[in-house]
Protein backbone atom coordinates (compact mmCIF):
# COMPACT_ATOMS: atom_id res chain seq x y z
CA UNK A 1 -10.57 12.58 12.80
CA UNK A 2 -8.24 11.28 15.20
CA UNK A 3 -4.47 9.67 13.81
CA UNK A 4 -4.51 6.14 14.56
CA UNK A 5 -0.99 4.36 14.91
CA UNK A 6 -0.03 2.16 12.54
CA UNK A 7 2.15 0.10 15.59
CA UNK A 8 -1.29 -0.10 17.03
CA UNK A 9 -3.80 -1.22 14.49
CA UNK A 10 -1.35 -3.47 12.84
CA UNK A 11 0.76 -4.72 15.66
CA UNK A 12 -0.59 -8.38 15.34
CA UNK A 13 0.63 -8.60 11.33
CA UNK A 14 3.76 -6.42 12.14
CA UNK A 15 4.88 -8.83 15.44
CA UNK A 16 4.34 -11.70 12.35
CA UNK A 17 6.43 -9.94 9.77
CA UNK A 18 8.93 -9.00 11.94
CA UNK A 19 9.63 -12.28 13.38
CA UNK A 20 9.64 -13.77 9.95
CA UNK A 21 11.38 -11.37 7.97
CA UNK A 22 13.27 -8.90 10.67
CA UNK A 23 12.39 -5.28 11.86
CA UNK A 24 12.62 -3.58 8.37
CA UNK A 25 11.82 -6.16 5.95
CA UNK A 26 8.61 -6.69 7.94
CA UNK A 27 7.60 -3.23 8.67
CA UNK A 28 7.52 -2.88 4.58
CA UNK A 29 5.81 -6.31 4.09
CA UNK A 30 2.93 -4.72 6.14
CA UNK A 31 3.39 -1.63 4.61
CA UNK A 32 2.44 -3.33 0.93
CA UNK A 33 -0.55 -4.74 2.52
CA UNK A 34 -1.55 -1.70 3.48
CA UNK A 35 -1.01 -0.30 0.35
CA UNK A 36 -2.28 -3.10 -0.92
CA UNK A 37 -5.67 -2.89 0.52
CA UNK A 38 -6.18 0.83 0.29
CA UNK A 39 -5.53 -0.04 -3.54
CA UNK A 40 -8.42 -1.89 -3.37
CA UNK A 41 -11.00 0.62 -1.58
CA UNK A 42 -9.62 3.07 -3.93
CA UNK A 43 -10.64 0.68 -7.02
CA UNK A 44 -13.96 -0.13 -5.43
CA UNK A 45 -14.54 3.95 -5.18
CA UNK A 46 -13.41 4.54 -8.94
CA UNK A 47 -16.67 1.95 -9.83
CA UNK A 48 -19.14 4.62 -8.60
CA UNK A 49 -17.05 7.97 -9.42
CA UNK A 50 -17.01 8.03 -12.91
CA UNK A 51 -15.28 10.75 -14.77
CA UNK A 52 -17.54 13.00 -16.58
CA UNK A 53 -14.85 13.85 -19.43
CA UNK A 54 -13.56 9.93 -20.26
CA UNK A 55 -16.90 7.70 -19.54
CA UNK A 56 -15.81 4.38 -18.23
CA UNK A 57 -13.10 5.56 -16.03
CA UNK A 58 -12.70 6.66 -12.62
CA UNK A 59 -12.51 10.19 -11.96
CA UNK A 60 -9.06 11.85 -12.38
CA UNK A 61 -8.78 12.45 -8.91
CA UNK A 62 -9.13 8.32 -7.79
CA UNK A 63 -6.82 7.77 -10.89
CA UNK A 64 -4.30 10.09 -9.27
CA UNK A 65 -4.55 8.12 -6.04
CA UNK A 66 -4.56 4.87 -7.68
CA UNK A 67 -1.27 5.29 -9.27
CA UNK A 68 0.65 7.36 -6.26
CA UNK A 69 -0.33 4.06 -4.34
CA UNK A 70 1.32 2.06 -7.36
CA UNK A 71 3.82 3.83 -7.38
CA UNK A 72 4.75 3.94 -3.68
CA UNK A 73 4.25 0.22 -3.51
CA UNK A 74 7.06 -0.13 -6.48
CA UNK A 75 9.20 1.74 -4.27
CA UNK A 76 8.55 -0.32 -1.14
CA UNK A 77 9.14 -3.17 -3.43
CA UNK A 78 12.09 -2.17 -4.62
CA UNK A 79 13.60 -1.50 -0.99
CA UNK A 80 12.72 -5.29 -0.16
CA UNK A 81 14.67 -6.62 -3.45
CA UNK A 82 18.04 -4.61 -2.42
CA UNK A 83 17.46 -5.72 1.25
CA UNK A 84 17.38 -9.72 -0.36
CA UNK A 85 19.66 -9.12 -2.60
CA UNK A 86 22.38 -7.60 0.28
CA UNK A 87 21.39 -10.32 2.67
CA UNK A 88 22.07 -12.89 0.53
């Protein structure tokens, strides 16, 4: 598998983002999509991998990803509220 640039495949949202928001603020805004979206897949994938141990929940691996992505998206967050509230 070849690394694909994020500059690259998102340079239409980032050029948005950072025209609205500046270099930084935008770069994260796309960052939480990102995020975001790979949230989603992830839930999508924790419909058909069930755990074996706790029926009705994903498997403890997609519920690992799941909440390192929620958790690095509270981050990200975070950075943007200190970057509003010092602009301000």
């Amino acid at each position: 598998m070849t690394h694909s640039s994020a500059f690259r495949d998102f340079k239409t949202e980032l050029e948005r983002h950072e025209f609205q928001m500046g270099v930084e603020a935008g770069r994260l805004a796309v960052t939480l999509d990102i995020l975001t979206d790979a949230l989603v897949l992830v839930g999508q994938h924790g419909v058909y991998c069930q755990s074996a141990r706790q029926p009705g929940k994903p498997a403890m691996d997609v519920q690992m990803i799941s909440r390192g992505i929620l958790q690095a998206k509270e981050l990200v967050q975070s950075v943007l509220a200190e970057m509003r509230k010092k602009g301000e």
